[in-house]
C-alpha atoms as a PDB file:
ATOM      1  CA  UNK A   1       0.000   0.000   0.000  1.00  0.00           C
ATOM      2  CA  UNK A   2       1.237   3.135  -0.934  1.00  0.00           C
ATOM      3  CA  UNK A   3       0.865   6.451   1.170  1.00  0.00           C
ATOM      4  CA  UNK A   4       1.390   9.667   0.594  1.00  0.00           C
ATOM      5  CA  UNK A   5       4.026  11.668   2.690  1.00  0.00           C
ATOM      6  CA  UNK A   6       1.471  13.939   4.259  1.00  0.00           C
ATOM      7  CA  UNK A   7      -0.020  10.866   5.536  1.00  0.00           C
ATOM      8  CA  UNK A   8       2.816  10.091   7.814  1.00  0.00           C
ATOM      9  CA  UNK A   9       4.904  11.684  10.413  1.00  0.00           C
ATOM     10  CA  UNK A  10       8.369  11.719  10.085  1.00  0.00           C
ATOM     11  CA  UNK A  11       9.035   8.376  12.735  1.00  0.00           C
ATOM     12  CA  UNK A  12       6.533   6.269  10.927  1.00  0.00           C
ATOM     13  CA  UNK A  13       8.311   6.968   7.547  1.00  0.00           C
ATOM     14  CA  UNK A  14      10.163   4.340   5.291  1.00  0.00           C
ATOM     15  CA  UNK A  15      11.056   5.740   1.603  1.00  0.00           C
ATOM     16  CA  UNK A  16      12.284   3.069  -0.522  1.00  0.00           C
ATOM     17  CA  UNK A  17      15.269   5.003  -2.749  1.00  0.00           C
ATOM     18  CA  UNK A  18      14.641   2.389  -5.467  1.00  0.00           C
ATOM     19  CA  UNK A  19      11.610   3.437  -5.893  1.00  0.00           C
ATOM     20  CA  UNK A  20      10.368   7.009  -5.681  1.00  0.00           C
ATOM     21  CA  UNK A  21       7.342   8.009  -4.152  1.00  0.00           C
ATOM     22  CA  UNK A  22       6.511   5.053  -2.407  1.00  0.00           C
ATOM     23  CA  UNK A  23       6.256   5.257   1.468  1.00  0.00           C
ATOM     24  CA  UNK A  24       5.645   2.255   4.224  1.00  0.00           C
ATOM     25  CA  UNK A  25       4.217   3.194   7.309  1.00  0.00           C
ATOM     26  CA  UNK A  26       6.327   1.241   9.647  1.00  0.00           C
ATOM     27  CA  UNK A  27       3.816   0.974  12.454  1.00  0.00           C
ATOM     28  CA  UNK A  28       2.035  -2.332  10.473  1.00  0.00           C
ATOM     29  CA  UNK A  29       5.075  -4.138  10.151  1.00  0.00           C
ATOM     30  CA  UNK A  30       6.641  -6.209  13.136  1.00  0.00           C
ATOM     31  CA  UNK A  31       9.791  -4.023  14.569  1.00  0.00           C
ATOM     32  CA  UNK A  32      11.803  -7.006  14.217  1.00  0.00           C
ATOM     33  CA  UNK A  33      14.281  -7.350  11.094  1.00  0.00           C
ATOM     34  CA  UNK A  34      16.647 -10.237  12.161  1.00  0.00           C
ATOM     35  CA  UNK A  35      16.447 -12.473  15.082  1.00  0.00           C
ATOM     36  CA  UNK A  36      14.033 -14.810  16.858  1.00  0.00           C
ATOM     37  CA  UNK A  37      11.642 -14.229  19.258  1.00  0.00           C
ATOM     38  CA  UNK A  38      10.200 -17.060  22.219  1.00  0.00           C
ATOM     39  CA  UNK A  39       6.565 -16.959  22.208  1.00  0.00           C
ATOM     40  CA  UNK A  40       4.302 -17.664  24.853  1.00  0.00           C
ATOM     41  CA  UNK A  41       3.698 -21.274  23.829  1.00  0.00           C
ATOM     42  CA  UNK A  42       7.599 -22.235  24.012  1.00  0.00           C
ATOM     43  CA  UNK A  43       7.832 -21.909  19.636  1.00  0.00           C
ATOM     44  CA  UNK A  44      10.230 -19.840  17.970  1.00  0.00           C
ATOM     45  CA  UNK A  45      10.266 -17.521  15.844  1.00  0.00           C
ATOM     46  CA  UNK A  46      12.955 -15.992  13.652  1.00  0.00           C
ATOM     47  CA  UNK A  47      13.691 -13.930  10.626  1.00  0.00           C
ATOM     48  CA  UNK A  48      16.705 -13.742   9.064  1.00  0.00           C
ATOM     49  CA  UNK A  49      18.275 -12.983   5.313  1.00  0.00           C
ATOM     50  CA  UNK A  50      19.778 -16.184   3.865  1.00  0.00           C
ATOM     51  CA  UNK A  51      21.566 -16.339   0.391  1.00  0.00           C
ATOM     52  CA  UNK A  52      20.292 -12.908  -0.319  1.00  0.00           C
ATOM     53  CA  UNK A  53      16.154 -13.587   0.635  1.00  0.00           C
ATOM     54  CA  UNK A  54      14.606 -12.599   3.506  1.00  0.00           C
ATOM     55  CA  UNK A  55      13.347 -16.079   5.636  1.00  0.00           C
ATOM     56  CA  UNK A  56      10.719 -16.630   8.529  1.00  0.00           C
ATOM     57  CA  UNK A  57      10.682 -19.796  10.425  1.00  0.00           C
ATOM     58  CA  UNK A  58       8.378 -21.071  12.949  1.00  0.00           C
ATOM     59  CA  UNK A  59      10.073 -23.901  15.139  1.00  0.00           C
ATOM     60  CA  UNK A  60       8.098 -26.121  17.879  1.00  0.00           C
ATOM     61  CA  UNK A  61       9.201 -26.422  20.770  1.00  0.00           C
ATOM     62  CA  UNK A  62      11.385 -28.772  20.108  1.00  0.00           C
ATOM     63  CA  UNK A  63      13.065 -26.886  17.355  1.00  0.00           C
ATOM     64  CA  UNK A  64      11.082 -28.744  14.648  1.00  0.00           C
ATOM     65  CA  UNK A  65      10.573 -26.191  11.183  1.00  0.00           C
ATOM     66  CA  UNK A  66       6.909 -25.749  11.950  1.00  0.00           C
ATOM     67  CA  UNK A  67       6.397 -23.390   9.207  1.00  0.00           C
ATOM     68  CA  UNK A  68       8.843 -21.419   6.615  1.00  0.00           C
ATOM     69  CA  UNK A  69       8.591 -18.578   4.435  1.00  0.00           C
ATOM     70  CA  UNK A  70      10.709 -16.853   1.481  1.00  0.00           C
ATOM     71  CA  UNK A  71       9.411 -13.322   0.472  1.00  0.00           C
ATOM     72  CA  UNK A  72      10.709  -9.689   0.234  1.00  0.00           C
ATOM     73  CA  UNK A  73      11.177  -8.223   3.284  1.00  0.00           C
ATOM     74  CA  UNK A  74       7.475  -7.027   3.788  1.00  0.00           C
ATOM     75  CA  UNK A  75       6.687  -9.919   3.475  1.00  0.00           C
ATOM     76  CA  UNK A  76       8.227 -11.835   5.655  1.00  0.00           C
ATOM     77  CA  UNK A  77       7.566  -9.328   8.342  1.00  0.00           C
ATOM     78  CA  UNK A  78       3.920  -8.810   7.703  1.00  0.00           C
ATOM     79  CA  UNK A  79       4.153 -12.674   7.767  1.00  0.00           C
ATOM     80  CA  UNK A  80       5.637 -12.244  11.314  1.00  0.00           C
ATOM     81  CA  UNK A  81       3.845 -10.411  12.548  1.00  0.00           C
ATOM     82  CA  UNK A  82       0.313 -12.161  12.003  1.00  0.00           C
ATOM     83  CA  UNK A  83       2.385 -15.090  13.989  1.00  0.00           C
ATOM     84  CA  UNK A  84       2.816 -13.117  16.345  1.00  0.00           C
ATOM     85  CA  UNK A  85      -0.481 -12.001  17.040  1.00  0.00           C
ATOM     86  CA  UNK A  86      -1.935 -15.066  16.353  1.00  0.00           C
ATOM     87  CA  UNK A  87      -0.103 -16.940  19.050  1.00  0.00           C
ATOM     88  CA  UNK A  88      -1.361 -13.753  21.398  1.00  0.00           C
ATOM     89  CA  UNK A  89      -4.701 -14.756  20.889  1.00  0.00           C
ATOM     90  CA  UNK A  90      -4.696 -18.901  20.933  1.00  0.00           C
END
Protein backbone atom coordinates (compact mmCIF):
# COMPACT_ATOMS: atom_id res chain seq x y z
CA UNK A 1 0.00 0.00 0.00
CA UNK A 2 1.24 3.13 -0.93
CA UNK A 3 0.87 6.45 1.17
CA UNK A 4 1.39 9.67 0.59
CA UNK A 5 4.03 11.67 2.69
CA UNK A 6 1.47 13.94 4.26
CA UNK A 7 -0.02 10.87 5.54
CA UNK A 8 2.82 10.09 7.81
CA UNK A 9 4.90 11.68 10.41
CA UNK A 10 8.37 11.72 10.09
CA UNK A 11 9.04 8.38 12.73
CA UNK A 12 6.53 6.27 10.93
CA UNK A 13 8.31 6.97 7.55
CA UNK A 14 10.16 4.34 5.29
CA UNK A 15 11.06 5.74 1.60
CA UNK A 16 12.28 3.07 -0.52
CA UNK A 17 15.27 5.00 -2.75
CA UNK A 18 14.64 2.39 -5.47
CA UNK A 19 11.61 3.44 -5.89
CA UNK A 20 10.37 7.01 -5.68
CA UNK A 21 7.34 8.01 -4.15
CA UNK A 22 6.51 5.05 -2.41
CA UNK A 23 6.26 5.26 1.47
CA UNK A 24 5.64 2.26 4.22
CA UNK A 25 4.22 3.19 7.31
CA UNK A 26 6.33 1.24 9.65
CA UNK A 27 3.82 0.97 12.45
CA UNK A 28 2.04 -2.33 10.47
CA UNK A 29 5.07 -4.14 10.15
CA UNK A 30 6.64 -6.21 13.14
CA UNK A 31 9.79 -4.02 14.57
CA UNK A 32 11.80 -7.01 14.22
CA UNK A 33 14.28 -7.35 11.09
CA UNK A 34 16.65 -10.24 12.16
CA UNK A 35 16.45 -12.47 15.08
CA UNK A 36 14.03 -14.81 16.86
CA UNK A 37 11.64 -14.23 19.26
CA UNK A 38 10.20 -17.06 22.22
CA UNK A 39 6.57 -16.96 22.21
CA UNK A 40 4.30 -17.66 24.85
CA UNK A 41 3.70 -21.27 23.83
CA UNK A 42 7.60 -22.24 24.01
CA UNK A 43 7.83 -21.91 19.64
CA UNK A 44 10.23 -19.84 17.97
CA UNK A 45 10.27 -17.52 15.84
CA UNK A 46 12.95 -15.99 13.65
CA UNK A 47 13.69 -13.93 10.63
CA UNK A 48 16.70 -13.74 9.06
CA UNK A 49 18.27 -12.98 5.31
CA UNK A 50 19.78 -16.18 3.86
CA UNK A 51 21.57 -16.34 0.39
CA UNK A 52 20.29 -12.91 -0.32
CA UNK A 53 16.15 -13.59 0.63
CA UNK A 54 14.61 -12.60 3.51
CA UNK A 55 13.35 -16.08 5.64
CA UNK A 56 10.72 -16.63 8.53
CA UNK A 57 10.68 -19.80 10.42
CA UNK A 58 8.38 -21.07 12.95
CA UNK A 59 10.07 -23.90 15.14
CA UNK A 60 8.10 -26.12 17.88
CA UNK A 61 9.20 -26.42 20.77
CA UNK A 62 11.39 -28.77 20.11
CA UNK A 63 13.06 -26.89 17.36
CA UNK A 64 11.08 -28.74 14.65
CA UNK A 65 10.57 -26.19 11.18
CA UNK A 66 6.91 -25.75 11.95
CA UNK A 67 6.40 -23.39 9.21
CA UNK A 68 8.84 -21.42 6.62
CA UNK A 69 8.59 -18.58 4.44
CA UNK A 70 10.71 -16.85 1.48
CA UNK A 71 9.41 -13.32 0.47
CA UNK A 72 10.71 -9.69 0.23
CA UNK A 73 11.18 -8.22 3.28
CA UNK A 74 7.47 -7.03 3.79
CA UNK A 75 6.69 -9.92 3.48
CA UNK A 76 8.23 -11.84 5.66
CA UNK A 77 7.57 -9.33 8.34
CA UNK A 78 3.92 -8.81 7.70
CA UNK A 79 4.15 -12.67 7.77
CA UNK A 80 5.64 -12.24 11.31
CA UNK A 81 3.84 -10.41 12.55
CA UNK A 82 0.31 -12.16 12.00
CA UNK A 83 2.38 -15.09 13.99
CA UNK A 84 2.82 -13.12 16.35
CA UNK A 85 -0.48 -12.00 17.04
CA UNK A 86 -1.94 -15.07 16.35
CA UNK A 87 -0.10 -16.94 19.05
CA UNK A 88 -1.36 -13.75 21.40
CA UNK A 89 -4.70 -14.76 20.89
CA UNK A 90 -4.70 -18.90 20.93
Amino acid sequence: MALSHADLDDDARMNFPDVPNVVMNMGTISSMRTGHHKLADGSLLRVDIERGSWVGSLYTRDMRVKTRVVGSDVEVHAWAGRVQRNKLTS
